[in-house]
C-alpha atoms as a PDB file:
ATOM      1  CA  UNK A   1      -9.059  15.331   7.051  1.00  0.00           C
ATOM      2  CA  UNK A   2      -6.375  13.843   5.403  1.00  0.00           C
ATOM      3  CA  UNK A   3      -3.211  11.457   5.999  1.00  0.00           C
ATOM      4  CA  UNK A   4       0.205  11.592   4.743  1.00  0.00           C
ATOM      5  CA  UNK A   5       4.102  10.623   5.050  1.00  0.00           C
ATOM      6  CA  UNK A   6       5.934  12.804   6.993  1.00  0.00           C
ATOM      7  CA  UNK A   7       8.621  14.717   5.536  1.00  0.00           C
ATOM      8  CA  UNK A   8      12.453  14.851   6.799  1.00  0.00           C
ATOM      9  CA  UNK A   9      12.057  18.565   7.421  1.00  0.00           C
ATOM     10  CA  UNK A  10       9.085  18.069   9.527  1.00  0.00           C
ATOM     11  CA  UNK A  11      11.365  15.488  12.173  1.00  0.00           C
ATOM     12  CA  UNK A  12      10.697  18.525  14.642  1.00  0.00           C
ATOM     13  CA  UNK A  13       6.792  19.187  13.969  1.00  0.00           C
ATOM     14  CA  UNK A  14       6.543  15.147  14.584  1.00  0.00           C
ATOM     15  CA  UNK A  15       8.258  15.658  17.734  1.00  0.00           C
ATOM     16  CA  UNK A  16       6.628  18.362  18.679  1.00  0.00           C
ATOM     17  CA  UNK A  17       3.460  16.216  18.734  1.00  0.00           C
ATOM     18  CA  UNK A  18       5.211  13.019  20.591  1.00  0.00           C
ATOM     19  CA  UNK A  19       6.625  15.466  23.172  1.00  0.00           C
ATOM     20  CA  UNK A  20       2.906  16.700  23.394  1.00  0.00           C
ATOM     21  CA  UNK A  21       1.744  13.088  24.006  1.00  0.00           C
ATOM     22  CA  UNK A  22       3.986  12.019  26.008  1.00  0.00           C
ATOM     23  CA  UNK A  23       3.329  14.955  28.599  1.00  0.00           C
ATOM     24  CA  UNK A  24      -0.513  14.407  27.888  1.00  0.00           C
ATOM     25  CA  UNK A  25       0.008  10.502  29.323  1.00  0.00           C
ATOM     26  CA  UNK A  26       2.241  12.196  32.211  1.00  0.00           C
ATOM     27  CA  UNK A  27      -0.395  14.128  33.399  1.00  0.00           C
ATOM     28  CA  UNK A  28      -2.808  11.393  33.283  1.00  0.00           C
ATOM     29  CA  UNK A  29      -0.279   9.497  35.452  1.00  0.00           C
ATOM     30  CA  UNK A  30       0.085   6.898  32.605  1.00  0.00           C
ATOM     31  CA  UNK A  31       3.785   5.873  32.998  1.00  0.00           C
ATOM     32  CA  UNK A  32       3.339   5.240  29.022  1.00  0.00           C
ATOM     33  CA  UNK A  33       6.014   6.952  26.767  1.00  0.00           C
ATOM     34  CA  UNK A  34       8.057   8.689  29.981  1.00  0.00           C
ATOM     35  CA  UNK A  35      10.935   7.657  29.552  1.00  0.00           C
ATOM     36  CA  UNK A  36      13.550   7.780  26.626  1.00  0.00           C
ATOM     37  CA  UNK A  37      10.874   6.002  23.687  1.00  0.00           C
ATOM     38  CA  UNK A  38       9.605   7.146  21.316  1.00  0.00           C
ATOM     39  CA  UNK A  39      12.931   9.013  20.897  1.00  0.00           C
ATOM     40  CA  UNK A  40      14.333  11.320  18.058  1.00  0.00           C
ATOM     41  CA  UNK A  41      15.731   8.687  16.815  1.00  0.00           C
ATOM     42  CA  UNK A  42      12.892   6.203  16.400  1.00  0.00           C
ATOM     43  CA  UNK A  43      10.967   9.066  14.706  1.00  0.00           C
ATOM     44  CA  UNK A  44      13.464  10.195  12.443  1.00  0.00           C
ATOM     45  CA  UNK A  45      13.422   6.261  11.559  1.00  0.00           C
ATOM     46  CA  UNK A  46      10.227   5.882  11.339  1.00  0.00           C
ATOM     47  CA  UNK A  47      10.010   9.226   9.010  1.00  0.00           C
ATOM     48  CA  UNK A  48      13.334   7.564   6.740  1.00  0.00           C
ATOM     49  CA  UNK A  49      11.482   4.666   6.054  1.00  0.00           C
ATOM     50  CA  UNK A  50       8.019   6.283   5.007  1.00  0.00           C
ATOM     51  CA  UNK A  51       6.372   4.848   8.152  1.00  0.00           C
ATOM     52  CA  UNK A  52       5.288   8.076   9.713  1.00  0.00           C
ATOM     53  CA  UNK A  53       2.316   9.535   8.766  1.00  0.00           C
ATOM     54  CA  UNK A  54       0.767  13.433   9.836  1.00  0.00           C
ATOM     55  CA  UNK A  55      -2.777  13.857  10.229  1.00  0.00           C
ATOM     56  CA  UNK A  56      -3.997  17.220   8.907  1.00  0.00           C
ATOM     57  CA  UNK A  57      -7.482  19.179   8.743  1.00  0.00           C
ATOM     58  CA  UNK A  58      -8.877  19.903   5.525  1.00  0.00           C
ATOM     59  CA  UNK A  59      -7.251  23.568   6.112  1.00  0.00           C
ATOM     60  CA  UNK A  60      -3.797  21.914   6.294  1.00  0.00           C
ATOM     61  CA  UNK A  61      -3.817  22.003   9.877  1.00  0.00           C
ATOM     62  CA  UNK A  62      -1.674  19.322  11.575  1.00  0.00           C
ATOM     63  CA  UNK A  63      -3.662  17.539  14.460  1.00  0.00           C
ATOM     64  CA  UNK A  64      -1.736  14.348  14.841  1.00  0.00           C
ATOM     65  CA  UNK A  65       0.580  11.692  13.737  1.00  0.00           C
ATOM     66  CA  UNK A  66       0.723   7.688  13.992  1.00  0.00           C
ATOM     67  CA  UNK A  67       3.140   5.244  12.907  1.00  0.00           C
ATOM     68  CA  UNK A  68       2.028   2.601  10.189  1.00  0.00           C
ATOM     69  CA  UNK A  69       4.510  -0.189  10.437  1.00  0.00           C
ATOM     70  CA  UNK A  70       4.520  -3.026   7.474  1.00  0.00           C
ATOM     71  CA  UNK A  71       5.172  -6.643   8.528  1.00  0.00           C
ATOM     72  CA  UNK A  72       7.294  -7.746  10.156  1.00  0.00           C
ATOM     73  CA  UNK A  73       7.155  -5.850  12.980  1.00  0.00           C
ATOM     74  CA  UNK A  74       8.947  -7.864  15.810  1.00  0.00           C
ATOM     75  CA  UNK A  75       7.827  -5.569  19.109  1.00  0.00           C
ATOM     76  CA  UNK A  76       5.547  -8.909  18.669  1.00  0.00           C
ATOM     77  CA  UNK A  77       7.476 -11.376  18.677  1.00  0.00           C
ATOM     78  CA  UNK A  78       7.048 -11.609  22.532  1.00  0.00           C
ATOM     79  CA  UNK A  79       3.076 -11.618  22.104  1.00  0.00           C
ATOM     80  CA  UNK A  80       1.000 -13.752  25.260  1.00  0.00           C
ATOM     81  CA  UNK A  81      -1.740 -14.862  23.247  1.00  0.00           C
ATOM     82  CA  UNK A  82      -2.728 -15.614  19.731  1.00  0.00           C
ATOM     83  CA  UNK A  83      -3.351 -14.007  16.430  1.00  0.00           C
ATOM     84  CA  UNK A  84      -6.684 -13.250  14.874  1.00  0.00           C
ATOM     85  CA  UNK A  85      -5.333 -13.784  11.346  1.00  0.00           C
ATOM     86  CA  UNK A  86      -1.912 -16.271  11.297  1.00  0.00           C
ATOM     87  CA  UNK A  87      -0.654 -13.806   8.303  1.00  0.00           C
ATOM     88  CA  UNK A  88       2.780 -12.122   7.305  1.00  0.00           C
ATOM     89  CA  UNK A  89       0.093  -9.953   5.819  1.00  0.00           C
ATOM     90  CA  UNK A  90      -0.035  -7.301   8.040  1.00  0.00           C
ATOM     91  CA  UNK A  91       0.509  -3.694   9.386  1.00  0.00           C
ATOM     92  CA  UNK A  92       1.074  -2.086  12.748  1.00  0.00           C
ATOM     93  CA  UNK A  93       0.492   1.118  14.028  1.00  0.00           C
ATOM     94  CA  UNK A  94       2.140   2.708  16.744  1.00  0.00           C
ATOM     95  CA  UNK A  95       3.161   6.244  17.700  1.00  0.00           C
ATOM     96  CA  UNK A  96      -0.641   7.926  17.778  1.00  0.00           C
ATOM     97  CA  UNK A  97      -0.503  11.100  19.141  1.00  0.00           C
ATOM     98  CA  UNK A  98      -2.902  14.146  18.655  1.00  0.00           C
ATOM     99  CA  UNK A  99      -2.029  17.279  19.655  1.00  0.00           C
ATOM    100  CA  UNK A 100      -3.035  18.324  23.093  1.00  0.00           C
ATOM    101  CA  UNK A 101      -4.960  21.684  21.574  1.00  0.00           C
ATOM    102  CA  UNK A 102      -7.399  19.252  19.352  1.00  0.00           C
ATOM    103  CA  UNK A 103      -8.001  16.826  22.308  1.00  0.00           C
ATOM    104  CA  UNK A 104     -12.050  16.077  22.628  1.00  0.00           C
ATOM    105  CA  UNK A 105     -12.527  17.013  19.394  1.00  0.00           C
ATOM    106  CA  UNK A 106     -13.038  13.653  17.950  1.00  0.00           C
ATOM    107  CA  UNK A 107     -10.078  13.839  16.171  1.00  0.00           C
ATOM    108  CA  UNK A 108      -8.877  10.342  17.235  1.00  0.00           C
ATOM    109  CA  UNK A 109     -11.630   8.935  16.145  1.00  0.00           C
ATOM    110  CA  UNK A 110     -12.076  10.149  12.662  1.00  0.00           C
ATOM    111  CA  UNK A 111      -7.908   9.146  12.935  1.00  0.00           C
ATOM    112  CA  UNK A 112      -8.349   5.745  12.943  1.00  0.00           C
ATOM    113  CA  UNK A 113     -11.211   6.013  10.650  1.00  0.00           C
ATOM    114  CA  UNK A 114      -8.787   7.736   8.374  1.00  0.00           C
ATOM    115  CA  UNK A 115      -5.790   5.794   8.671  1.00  0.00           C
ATOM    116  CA  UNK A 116      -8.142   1.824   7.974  1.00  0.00           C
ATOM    117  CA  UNK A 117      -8.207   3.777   4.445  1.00  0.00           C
ATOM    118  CA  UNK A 118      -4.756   4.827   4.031  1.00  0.00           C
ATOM    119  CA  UNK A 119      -3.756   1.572   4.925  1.00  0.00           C
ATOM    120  CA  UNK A 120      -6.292  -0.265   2.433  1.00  0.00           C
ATOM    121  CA  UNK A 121      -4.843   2.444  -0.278  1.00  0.00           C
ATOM    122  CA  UNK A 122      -1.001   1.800   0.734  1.00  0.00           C
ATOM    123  CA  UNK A 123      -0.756  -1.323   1.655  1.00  0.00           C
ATOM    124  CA  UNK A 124      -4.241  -3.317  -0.085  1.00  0.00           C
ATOM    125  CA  UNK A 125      -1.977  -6.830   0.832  1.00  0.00           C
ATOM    126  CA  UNK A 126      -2.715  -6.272   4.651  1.00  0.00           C
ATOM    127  CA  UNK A 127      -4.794  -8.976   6.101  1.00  0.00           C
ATOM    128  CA  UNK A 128      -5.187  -7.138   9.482  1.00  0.00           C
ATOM    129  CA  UNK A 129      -4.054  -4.310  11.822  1.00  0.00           C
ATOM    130  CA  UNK A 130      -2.180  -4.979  14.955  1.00  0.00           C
ATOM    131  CA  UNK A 131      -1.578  -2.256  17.347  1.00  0.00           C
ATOM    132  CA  UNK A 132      -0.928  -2.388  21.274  1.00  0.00           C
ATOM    133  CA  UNK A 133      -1.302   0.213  24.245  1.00  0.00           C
ATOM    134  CA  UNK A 134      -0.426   0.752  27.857  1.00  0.00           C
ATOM    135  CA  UNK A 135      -2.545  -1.585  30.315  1.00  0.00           C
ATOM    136  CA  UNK A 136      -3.353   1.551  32.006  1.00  0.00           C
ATOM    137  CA  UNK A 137      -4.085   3.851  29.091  1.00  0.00           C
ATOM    138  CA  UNK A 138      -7.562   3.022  29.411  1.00  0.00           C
ATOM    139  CA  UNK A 139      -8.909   5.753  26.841  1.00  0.00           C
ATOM    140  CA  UNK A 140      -6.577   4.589  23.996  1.00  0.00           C
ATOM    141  CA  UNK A 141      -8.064   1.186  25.055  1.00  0.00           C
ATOM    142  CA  UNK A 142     -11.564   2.394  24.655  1.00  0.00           C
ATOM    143  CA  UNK A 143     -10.913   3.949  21.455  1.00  0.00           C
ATOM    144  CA  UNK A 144      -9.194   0.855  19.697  1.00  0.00           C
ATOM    145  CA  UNK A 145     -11.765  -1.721  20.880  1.00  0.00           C
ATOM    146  CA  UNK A 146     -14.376   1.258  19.722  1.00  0.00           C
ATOM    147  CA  UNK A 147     -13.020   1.008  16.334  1.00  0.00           C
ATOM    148  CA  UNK A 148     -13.074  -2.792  16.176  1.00  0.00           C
ATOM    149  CA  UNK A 149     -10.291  -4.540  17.190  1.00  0.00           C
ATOM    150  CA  UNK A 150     -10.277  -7.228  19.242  1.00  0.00           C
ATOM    151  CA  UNK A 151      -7.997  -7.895  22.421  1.00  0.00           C
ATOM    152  CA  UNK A 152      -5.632 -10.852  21.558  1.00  0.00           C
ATOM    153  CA  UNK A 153      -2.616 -10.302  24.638  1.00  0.00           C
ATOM    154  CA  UNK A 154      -0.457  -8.697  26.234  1.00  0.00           C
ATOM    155  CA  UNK A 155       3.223  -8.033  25.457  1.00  0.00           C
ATOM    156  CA  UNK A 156       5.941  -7.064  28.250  1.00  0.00           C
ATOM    157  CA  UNK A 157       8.960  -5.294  28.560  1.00  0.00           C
ATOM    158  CA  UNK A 158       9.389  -4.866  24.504  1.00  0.00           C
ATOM    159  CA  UNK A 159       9.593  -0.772  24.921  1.00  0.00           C
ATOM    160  CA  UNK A 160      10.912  -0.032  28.422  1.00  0.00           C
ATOM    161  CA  UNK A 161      11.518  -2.972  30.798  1.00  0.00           C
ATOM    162  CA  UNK A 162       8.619  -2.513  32.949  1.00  0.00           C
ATOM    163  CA  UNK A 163       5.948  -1.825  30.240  1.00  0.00           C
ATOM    164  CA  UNK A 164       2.957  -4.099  30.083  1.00  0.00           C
ATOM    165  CA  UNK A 165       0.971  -3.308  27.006  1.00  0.00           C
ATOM    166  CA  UNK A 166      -2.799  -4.746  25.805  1.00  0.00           C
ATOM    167  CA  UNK A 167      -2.585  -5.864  22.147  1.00  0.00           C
ATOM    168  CA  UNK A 168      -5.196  -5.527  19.756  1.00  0.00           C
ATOM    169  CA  UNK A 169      -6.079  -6.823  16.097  1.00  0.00           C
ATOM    170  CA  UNK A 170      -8.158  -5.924  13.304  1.00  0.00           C
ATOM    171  CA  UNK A 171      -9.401  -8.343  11.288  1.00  0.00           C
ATOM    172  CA  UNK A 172      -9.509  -6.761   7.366  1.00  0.00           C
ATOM    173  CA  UNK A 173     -10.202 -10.066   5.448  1.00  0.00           C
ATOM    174  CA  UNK A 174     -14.151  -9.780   5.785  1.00  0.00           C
ATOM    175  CA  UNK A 175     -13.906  -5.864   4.828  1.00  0.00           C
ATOM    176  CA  UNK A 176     -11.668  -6.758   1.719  1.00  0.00           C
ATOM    177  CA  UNK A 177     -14.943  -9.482   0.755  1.00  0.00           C
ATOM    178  CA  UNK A 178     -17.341  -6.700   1.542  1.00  0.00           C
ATOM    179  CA  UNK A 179     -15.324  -3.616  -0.522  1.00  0.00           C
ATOM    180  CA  UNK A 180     -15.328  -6.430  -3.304  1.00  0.00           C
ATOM    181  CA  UNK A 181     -18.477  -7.268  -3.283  1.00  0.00           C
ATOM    182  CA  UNK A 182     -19.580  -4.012  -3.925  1.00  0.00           C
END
């Protein structure tokens, strides 16, 4: 498995996937992602400035995408609660989605698994990981606290006016003194 930047061609394949998600969290009765974000345009920004990323098998195979967001990223500027690591040092990720067909595969797993080394490959400055959720997406939840971050608030309203979201940091100082101790 492998990650990547998404191309400007591939604006509809990334959509494709979003649209996916988004009817995924529908049917889960998440009101996450229903109504107009993330839109075309958010994707085709996030594609123009090298922030979207496609998750492929090792047979080329899309399976997801994510959004990898380099400080500052002000959808936190709102945050209830307090920082892990006070840094400017920082990424965010936002936009996960794997495609509906690859669900319970472990793909999101071995995603975030993938993307904590794409992130110490592409952006080695980055002190932590911030990244937020629906309060009632309780499986995206599980699988960010699985791959250990830690809960540090809650922001509101910041992506549709009603929207509570959990948010979530990963502390990378102590694996940059462990990778250099090596």
């Amino acid at each position: 498995m492998y990650l990547r930047k998404a191309k400007p061609d591939e604006l509809e394949l990334v959509l494709d996937i979003i649209e996916d998600g988004k009817k995924q969290l529908a049917d889960a009765g998440i009101d996450q992602w229903q109504n107009d974000y993330p839109n075309r345009e958010t994707i085709m920004d996030d594609i123009n400035a090298g922030r979207a990323v496609i998750y492929n098998s090792d047979d080329h195979e899309t399976l997801g995408v994510a959004s990898v967001v380099q400080a500052p990223d002000h959808s936190y500027d709102t945050l209830d609660g307090g920082w892990l690591v006070n840094t400017d040092h920082y990424v965010a990720v936002h936009r996960v989605a794997i495609f509906s067909h690859h669900q319970g595969k472990g793909y999101a797993s071995k995603l975030f698994q993938d993307l904590f080394a794409y992130i110490a490959k592409n952006h080695p400055e980055s002190q932590s990981i911030r990244i937020d959720t629906h309060q009632d997406n309780a499986k995206m939840q599980h699988l960010i606290v699985k791959n250990g971050f830690t809960k540090v608030g809650a922001i509101n309203g910041v992506y549709q006016p009603d929207d509570a979201c959990f948010v979530y940091e990963k502390d990378l100082r102590q694996a940059h003194v462990t990778a250099d101790a090596s």
